[in-house]
N, C-alpha and C. Protein backbone atom coordinates (compact mmCIF):
# COMPACT_ATOMS: atom_id res chain seq x y z
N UNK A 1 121.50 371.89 174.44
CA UNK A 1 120.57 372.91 174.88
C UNK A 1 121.02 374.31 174.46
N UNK A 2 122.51 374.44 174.67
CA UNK A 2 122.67 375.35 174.41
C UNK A 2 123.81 375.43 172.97
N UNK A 3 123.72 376.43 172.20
CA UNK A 3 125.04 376.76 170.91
C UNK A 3 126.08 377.33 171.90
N UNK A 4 127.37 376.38 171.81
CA UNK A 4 128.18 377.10 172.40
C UNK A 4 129.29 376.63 172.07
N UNK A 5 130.32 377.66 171.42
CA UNK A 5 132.09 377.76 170.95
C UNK A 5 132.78 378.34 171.89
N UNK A 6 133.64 378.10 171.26
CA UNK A 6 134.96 378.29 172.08
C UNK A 6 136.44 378.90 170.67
N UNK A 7 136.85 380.09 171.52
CA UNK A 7 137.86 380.00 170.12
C UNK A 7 139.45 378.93 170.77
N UNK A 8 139.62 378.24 169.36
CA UNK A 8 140.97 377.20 169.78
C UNK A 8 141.72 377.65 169.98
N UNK A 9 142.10 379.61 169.45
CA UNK A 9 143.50 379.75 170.44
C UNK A 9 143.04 380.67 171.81
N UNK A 10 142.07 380.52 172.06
CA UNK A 10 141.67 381.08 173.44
C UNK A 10 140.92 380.50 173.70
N UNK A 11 140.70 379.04 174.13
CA UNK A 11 139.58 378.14 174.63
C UNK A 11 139.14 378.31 175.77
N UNK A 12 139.40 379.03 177.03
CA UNK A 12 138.37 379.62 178.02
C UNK A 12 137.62 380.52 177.78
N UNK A 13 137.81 381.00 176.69
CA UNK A 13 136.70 381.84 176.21
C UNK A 13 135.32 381.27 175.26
N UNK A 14 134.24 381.48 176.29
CA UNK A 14 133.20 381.02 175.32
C UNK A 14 132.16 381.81 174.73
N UNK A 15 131.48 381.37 174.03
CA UNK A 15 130.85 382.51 173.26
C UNK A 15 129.48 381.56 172.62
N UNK A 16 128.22 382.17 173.15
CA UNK A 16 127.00 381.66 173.04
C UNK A 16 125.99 383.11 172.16
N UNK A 17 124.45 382.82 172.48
CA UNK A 17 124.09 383.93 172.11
C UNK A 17 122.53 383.89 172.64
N UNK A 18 122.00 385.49 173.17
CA UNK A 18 120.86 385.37 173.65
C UNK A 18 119.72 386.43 173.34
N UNK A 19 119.11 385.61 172.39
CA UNK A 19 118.59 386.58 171.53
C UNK A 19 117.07 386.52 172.11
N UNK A 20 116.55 387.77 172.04
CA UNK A 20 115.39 388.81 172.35
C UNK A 20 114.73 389.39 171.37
N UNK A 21 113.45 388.77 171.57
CA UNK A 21 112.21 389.50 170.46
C UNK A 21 112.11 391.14 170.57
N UNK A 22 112.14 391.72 169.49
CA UNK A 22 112.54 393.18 169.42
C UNK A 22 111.41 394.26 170.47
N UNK A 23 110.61 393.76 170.84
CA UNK A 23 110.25 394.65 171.80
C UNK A 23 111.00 394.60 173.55
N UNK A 24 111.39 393.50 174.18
CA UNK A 24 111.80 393.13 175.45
C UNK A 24 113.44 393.92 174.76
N UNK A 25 114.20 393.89 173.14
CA UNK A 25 115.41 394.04 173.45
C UNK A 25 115.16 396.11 173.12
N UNK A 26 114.55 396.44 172.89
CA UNK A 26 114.27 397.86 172.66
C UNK A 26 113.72 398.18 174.17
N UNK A 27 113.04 397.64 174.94
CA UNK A 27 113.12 398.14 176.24
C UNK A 27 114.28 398.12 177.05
N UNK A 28 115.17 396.83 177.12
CA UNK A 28 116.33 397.07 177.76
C UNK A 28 117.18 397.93 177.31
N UNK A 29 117.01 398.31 175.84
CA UNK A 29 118.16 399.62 175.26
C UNK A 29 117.78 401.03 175.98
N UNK A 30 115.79 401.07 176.02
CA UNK A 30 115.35 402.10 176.97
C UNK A 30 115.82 402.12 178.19
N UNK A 31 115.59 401.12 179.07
CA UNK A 31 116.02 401.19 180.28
C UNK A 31 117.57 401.65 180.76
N UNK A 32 118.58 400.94 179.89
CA UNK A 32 119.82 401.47 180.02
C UNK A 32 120.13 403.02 179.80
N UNK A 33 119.75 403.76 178.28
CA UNK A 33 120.08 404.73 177.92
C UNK A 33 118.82 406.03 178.78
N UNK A 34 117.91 405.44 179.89
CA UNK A 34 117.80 406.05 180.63
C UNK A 34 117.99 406.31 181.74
N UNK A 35 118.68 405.49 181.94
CA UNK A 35 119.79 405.44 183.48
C UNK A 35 121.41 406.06 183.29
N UNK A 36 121.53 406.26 181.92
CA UNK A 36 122.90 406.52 181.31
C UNK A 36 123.77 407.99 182.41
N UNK A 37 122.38 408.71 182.31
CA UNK A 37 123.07 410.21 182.84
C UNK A 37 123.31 410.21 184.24
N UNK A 38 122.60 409.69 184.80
CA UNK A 38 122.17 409.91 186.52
C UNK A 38 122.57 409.05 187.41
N UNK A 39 123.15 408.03 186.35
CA UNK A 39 123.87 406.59 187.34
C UNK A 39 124.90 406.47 188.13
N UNK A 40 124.98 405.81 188.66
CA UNK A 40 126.57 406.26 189.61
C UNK A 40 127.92 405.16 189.33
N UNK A 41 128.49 405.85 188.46
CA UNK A 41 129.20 404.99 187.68
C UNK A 41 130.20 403.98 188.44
N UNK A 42 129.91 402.91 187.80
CA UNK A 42 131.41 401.84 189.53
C UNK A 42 132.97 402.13 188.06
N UNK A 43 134.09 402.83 188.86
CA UNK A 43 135.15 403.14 187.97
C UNK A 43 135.43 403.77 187.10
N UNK A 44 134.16 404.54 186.88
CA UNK A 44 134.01 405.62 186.02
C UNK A 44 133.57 405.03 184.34
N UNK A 45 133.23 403.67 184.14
CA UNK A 45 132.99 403.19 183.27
C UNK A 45 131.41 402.24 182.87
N UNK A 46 131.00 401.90 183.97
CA UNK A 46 130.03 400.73 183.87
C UNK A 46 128.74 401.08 185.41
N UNK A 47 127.52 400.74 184.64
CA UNK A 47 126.66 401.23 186.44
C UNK A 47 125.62 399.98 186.68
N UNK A 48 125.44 399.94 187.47
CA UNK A 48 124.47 399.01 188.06
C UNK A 48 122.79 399.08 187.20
N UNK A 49 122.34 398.13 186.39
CA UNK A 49 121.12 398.38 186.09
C UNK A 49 120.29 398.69 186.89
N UNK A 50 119.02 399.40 187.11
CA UNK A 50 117.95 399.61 187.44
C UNK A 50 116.76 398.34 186.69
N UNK A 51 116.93 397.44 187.42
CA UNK A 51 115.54 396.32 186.38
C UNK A 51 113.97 396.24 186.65
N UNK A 52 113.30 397.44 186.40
CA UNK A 52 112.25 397.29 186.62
C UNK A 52 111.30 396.59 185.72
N UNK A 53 111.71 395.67 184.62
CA UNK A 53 110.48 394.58 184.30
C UNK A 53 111.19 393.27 184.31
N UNK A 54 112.46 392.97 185.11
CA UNK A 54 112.82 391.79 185.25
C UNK A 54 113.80 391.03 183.96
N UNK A 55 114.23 392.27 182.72
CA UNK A 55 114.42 391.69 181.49
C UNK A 55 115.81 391.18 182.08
N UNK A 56 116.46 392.24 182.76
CA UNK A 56 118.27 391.77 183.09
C UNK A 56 117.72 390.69 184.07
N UNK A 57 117.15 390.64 185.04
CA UNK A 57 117.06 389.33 185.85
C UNK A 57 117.55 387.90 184.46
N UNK A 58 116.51 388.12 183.86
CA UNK A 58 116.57 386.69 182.94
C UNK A 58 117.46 386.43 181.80
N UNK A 59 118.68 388.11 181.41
CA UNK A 59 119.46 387.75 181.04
C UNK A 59 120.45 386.84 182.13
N UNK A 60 121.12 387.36 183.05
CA UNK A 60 121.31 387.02 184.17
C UNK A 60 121.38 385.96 184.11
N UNK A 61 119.87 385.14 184.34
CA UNK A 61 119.77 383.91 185.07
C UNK A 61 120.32 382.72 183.80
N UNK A 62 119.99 383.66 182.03
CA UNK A 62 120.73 382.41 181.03
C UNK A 62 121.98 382.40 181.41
N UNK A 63 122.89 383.63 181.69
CA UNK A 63 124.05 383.65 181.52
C UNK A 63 124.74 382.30 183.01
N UNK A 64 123.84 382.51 184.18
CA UNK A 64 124.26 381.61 184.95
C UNK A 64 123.71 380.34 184.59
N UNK A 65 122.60 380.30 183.94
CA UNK A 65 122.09 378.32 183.83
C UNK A 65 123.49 377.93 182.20
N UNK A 66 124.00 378.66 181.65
CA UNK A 66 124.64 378.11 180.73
C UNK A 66 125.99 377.76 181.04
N UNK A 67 126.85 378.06 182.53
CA UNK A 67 128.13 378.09 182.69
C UNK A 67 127.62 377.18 183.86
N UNK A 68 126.30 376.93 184.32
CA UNK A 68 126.00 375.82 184.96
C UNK A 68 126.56 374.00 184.20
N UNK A 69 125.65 374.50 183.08
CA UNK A 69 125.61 373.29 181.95
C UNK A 69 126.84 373.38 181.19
N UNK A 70 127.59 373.81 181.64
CA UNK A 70 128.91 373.51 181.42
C UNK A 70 130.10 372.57 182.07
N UNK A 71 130.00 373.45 183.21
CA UNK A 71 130.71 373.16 184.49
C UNK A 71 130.51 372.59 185.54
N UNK A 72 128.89 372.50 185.88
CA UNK A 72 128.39 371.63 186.91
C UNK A 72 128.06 372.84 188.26
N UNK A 73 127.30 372.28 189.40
CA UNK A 73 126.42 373.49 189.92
C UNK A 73 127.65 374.37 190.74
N UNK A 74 127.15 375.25 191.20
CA UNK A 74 128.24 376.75 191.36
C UNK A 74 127.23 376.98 192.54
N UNK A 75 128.71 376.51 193.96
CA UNK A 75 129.05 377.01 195.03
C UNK A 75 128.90 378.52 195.41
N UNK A 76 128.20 379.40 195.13
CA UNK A 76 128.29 380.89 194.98
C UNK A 76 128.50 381.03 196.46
N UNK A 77 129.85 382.38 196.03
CA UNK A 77 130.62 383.26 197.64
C UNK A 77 129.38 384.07 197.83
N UNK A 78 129.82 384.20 199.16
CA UNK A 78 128.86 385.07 200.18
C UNK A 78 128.97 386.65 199.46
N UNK A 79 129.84 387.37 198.68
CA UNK A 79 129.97 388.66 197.89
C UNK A 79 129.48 388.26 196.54
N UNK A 80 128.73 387.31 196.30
CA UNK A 80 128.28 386.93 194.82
C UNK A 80 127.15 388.06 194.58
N UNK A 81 126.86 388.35 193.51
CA UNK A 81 125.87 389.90 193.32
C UNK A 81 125.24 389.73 191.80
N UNK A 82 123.99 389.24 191.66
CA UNK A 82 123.47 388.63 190.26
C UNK A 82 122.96 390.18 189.55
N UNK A 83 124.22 390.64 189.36
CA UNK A 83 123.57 392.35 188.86
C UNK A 83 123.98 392.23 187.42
N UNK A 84 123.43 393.07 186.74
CA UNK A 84 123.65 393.35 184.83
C UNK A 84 124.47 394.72 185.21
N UNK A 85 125.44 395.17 184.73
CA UNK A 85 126.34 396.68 184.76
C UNK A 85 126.09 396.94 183.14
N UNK A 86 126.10 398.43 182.72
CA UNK A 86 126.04 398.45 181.40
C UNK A 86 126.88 399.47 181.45
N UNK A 87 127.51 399.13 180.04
CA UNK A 87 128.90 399.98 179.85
C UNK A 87 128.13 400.72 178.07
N UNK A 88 128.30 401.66 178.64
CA UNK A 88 127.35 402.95 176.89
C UNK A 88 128.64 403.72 177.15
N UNK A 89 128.97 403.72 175.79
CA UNK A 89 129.69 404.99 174.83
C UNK A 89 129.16 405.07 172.99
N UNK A 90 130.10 406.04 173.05
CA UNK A 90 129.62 406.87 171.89
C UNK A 90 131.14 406.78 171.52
N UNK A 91 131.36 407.85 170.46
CA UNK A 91 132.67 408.70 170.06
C UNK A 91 132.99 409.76 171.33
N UNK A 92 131.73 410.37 172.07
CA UNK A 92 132.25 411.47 172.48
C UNK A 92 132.58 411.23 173.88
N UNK A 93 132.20 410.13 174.40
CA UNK A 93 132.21 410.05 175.94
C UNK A 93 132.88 407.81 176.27
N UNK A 94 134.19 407.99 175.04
CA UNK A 94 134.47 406.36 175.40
C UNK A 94 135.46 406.49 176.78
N UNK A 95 135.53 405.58 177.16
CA UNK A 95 136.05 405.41 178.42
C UNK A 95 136.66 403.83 178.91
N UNK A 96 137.72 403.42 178.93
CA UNK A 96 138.21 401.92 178.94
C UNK A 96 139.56 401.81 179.36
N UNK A 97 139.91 400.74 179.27
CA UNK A 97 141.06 400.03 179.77
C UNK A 97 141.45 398.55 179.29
N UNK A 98 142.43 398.20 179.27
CA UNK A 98 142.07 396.55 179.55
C UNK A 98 142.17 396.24 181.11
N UNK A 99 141.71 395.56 181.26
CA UNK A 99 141.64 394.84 182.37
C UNK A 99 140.95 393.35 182.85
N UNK A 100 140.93 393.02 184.03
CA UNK A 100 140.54 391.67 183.96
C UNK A 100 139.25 391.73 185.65
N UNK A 101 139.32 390.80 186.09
CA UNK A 101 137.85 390.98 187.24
C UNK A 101 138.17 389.76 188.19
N UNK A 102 139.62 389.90 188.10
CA UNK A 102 140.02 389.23 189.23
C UNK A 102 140.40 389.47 190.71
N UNK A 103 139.72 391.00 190.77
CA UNK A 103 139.45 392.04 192.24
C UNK A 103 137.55 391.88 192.30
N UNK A 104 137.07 390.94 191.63
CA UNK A 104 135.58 391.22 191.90
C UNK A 104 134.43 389.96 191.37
N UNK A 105 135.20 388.83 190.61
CA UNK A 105 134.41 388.17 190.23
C UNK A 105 135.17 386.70 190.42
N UNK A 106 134.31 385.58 190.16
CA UNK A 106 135.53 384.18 189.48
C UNK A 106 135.20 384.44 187.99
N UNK A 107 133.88 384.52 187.40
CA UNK A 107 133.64 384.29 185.69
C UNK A 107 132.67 385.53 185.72
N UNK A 108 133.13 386.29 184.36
CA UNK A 108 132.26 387.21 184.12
C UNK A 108 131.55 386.96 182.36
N UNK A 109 130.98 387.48 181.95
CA UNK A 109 130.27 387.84 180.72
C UNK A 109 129.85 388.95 180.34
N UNK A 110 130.16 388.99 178.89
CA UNK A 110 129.73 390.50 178.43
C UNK A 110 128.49 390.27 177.28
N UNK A 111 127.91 391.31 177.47
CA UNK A 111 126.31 390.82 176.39
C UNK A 111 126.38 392.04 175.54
N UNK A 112 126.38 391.71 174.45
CA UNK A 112 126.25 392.81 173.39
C UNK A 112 124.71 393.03 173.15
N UNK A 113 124.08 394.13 174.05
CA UNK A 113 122.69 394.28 173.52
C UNK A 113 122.44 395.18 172.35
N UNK A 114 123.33 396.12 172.39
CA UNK A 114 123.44 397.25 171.20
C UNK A 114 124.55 397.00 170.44
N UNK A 115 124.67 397.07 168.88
CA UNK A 115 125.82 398.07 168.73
C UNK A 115 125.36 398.80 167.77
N UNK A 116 126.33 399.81 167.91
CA UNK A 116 126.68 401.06 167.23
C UNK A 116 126.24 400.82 165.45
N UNK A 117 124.92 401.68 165.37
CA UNK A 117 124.70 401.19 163.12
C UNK A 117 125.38 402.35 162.37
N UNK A 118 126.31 403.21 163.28
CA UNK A 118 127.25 404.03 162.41
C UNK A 118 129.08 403.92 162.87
N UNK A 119 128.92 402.73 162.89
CA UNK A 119 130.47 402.46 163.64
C UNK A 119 131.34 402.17 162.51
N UNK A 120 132.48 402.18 162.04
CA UNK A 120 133.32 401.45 161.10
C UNK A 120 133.92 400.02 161.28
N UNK A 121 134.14 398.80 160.23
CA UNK A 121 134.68 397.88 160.56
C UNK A 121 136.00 397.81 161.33
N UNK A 122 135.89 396.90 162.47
CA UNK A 122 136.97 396.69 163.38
C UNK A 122 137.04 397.66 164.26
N UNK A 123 135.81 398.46 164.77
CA UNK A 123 135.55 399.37 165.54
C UNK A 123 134.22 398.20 166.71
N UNK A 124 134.03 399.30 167.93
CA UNK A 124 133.39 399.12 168.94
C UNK A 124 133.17 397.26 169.41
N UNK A 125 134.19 396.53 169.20
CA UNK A 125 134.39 394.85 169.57
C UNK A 125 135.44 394.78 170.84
N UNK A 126 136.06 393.61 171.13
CA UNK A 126 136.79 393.71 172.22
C UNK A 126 137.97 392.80 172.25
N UNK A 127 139.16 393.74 172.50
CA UNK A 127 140.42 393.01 172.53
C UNK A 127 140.61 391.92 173.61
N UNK A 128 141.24 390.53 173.47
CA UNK A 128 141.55 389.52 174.18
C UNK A 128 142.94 389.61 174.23
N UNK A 129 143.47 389.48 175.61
CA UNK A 129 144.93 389.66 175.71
C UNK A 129 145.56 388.10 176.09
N UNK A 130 145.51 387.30 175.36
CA UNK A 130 146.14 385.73 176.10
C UNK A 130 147.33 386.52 176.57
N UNK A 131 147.71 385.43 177.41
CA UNK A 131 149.25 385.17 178.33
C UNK A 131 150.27 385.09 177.39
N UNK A 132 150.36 384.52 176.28
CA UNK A 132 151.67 384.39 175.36
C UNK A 132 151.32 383.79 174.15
N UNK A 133 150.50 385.14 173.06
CA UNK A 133 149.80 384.56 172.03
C UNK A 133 149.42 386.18 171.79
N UNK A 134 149.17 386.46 170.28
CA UNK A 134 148.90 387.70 169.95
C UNK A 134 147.13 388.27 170.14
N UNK A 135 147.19 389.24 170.13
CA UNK A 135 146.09 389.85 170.53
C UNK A 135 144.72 388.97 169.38
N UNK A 136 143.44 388.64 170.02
CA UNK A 136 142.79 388.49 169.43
C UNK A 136 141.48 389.77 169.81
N UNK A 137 140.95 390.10 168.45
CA UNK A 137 140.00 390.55 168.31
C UNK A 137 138.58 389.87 168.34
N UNK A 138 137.64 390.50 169.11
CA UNK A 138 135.98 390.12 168.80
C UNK A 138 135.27 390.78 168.35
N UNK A 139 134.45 390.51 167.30
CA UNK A 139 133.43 392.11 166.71
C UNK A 139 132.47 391.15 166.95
N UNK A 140 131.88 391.68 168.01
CA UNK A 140 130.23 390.76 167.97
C UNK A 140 129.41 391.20 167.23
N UNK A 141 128.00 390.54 167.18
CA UNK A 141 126.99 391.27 166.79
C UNK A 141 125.93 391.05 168.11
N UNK A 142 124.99 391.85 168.00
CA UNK A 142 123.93 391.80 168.56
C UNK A 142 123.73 390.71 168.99
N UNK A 143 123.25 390.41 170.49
CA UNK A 143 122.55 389.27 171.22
C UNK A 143 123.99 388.43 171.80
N UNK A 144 125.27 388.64 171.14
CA UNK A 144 126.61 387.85 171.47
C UNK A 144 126.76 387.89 172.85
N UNK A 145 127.12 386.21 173.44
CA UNK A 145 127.24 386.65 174.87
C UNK A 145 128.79 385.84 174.72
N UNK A 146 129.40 386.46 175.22
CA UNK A 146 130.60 385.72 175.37
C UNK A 146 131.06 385.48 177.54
N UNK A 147 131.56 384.19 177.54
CA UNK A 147 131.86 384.04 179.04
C UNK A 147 133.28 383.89 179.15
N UNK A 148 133.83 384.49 180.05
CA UNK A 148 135.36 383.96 180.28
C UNK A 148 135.88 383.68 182.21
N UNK A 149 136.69 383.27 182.14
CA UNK A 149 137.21 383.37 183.71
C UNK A 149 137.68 385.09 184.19
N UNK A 150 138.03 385.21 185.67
CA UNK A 150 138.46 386.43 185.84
C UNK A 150 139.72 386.65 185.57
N UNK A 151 140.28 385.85 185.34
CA UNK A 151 142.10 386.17 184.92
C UNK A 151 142.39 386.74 183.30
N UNK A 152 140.91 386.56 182.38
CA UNK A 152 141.16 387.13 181.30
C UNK A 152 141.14 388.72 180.82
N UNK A 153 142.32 389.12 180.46
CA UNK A 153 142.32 390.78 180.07
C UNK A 153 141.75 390.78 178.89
N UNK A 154 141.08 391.73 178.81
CA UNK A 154 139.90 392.37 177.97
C UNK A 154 139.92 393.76 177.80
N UNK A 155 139.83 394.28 176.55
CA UNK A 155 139.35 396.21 176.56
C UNK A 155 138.50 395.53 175.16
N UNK A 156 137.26 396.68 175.57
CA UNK A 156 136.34 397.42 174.66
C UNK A 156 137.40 398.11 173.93
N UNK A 157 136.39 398.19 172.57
CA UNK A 157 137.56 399.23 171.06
C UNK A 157 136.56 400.43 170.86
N UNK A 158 137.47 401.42 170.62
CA UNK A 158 136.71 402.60 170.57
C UNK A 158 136.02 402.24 168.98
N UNK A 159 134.97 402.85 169.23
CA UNK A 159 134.14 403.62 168.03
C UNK A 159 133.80 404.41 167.64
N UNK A 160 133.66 405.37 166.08
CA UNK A 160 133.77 406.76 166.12
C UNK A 160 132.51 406.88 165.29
N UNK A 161 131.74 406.62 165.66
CA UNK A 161 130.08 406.72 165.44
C UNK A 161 129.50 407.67 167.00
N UNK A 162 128.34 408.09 166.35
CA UNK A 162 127.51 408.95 167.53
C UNK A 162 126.88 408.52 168.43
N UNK A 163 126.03 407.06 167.53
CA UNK A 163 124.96 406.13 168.15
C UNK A 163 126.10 404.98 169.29
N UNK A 164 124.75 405.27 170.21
CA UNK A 164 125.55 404.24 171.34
C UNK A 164 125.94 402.53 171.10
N UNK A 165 127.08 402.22 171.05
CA UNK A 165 127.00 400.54 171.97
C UNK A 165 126.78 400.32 173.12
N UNK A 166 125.95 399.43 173.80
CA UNK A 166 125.88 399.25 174.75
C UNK A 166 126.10 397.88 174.85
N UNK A 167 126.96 397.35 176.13
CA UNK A 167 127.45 396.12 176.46
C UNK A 167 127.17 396.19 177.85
N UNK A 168 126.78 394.87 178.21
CA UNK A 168 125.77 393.98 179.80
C UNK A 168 126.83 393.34 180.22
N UNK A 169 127.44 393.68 181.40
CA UNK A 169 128.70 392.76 181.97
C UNK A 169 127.82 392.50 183.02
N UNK A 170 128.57 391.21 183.62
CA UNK A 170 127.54 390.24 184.85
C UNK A 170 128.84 389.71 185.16
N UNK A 171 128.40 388.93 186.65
CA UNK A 171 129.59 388.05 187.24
C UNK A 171 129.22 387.29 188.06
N UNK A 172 129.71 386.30 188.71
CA UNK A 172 129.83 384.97 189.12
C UNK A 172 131.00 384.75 190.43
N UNK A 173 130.58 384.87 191.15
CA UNK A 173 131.56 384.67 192.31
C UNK A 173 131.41 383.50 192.77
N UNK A 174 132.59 382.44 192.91
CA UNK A 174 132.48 381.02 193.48
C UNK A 174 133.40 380.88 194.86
N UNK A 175 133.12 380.11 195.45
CA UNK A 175 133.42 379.67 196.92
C UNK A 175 134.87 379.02 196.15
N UNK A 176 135.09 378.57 195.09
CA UNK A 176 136.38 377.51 195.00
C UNK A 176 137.13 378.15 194.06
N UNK A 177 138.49 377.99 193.65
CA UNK A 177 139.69 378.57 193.23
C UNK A 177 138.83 378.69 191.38
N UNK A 178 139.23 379.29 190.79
CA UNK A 178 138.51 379.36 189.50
C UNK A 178 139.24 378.39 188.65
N UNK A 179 140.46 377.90 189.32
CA UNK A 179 140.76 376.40 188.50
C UNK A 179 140.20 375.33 188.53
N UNK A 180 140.10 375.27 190.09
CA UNK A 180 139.19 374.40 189.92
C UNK A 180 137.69 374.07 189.73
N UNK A 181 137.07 374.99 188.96
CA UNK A 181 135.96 374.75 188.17
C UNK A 181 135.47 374.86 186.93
N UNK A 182 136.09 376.33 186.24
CA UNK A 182 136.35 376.43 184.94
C UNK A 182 137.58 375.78 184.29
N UNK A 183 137.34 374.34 184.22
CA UNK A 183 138.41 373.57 183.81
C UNK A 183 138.58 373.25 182.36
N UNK A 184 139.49 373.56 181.36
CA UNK A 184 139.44 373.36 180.41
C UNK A 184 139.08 371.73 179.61
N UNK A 185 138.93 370.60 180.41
CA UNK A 185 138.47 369.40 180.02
C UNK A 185 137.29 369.30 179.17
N UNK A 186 136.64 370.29 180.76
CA UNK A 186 134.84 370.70 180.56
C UNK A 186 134.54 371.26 179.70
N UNK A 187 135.41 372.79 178.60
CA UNK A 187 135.25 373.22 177.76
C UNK A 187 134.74 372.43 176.51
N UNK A 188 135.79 371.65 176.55
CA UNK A 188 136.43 370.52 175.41
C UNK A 188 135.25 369.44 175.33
N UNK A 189 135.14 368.90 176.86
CA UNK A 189 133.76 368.20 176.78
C UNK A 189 132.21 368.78 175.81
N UNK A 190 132.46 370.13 176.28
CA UNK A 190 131.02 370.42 176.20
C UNK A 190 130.43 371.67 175.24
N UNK A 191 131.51 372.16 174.75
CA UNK A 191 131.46 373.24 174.25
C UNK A 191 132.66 373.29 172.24
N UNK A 192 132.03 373.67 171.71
CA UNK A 192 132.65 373.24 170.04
C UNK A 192 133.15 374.40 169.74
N UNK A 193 134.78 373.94 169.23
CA UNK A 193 135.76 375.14 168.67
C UNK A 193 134.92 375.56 167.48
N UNK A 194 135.28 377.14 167.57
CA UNK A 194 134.21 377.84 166.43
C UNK A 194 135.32 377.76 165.10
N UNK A 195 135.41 377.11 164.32
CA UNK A 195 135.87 377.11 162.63
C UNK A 195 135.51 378.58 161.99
């Protein structure tokens, strides 16, 4: 049902894609980059969408029916929160860290709805920090959804273009330990190392 990899030296990381006919994905670029100024930023980096035609609802709801059909149905905690956050920079206003979302989520995802058409190669993608393994890089493109657990460290890469990227983080809060559900068997079962 669904296209979905996994990289072999970071196999909890998965990576699907959810692509949008160019009018629904030019409204969500509207909707974001008009909430950009006035939003109330959570950490000084990322804000709560405003969804008034339902488009983040149904990103949302792929991003949860695909880690469904992965893993099997999801116990959701009583602090579970089916929100889209969008993280916009430029050159002039980037803002990041690495970090991970193990103060706020069990599995999160990031959605590349924009990127940047004046960025340079190996600019505006996102660093993967494994536990004891060298840094891997991601340069998505457009529509890339990638899913991981909350224990994975992650930073956005700066870009020195004008035009915005914009990236859709979401999350997943479960009632049970995140081992025991994002189990790497299930990956392996169900999901194909990307070559």
């Amino acid at each position: 049902m669904y296209d979905l990899y996994h990289n072999p030296l970071m196999p909890e990381v998965l990576e699907t894609t959810y692509i949008l006919d160019d009018v629904t994905r030019q409204r969500m670029i509207n909707t974001v980059l008009s909430q950009k100024d006035t939003a109330n930023y959570h950490g000084g980096y990322t804000f709560h969408i405003e969804d008034m035609h339902g488009d983040f609802d149904k990103l949302y709801n792929y991003f949860f029916s695909v880690v469904e059909s992965i893993f099997g149905p999801i116990d959701l905690a009583a602090k579970h929160k089916p929100w889209c956050w969008a993280n916009v920079y430029n050159k002039d206003n980037f803002k990041t860290n690495a970090h991970n979302h193990i103060h706020t989520a069990s599995i999160n995802a990031v959605y590349y709805l924009k990127i940047s058409n004046d960025m340079l190669a190996n600019e505006g993608g996102l660093n993967l920090y494994p536990f004891t393994k060298p840094i891997i890089q991601f340069q998505p493109d457009e529509g890339d959804l990638l899913i991981m657990p909350n224990y994975t460290v992650h930073e956005p890469l700066f870009h020195s273009g004008s035009d915005y990227r914009i990236a859709v983080n979401m999350e997943i809060c479960i009632n049970s330990h995140i081992n025991d559900y994002y189990k790497e068997e299930k990956i392996y079962a169900n999901v194909n190392p990307k070559i």
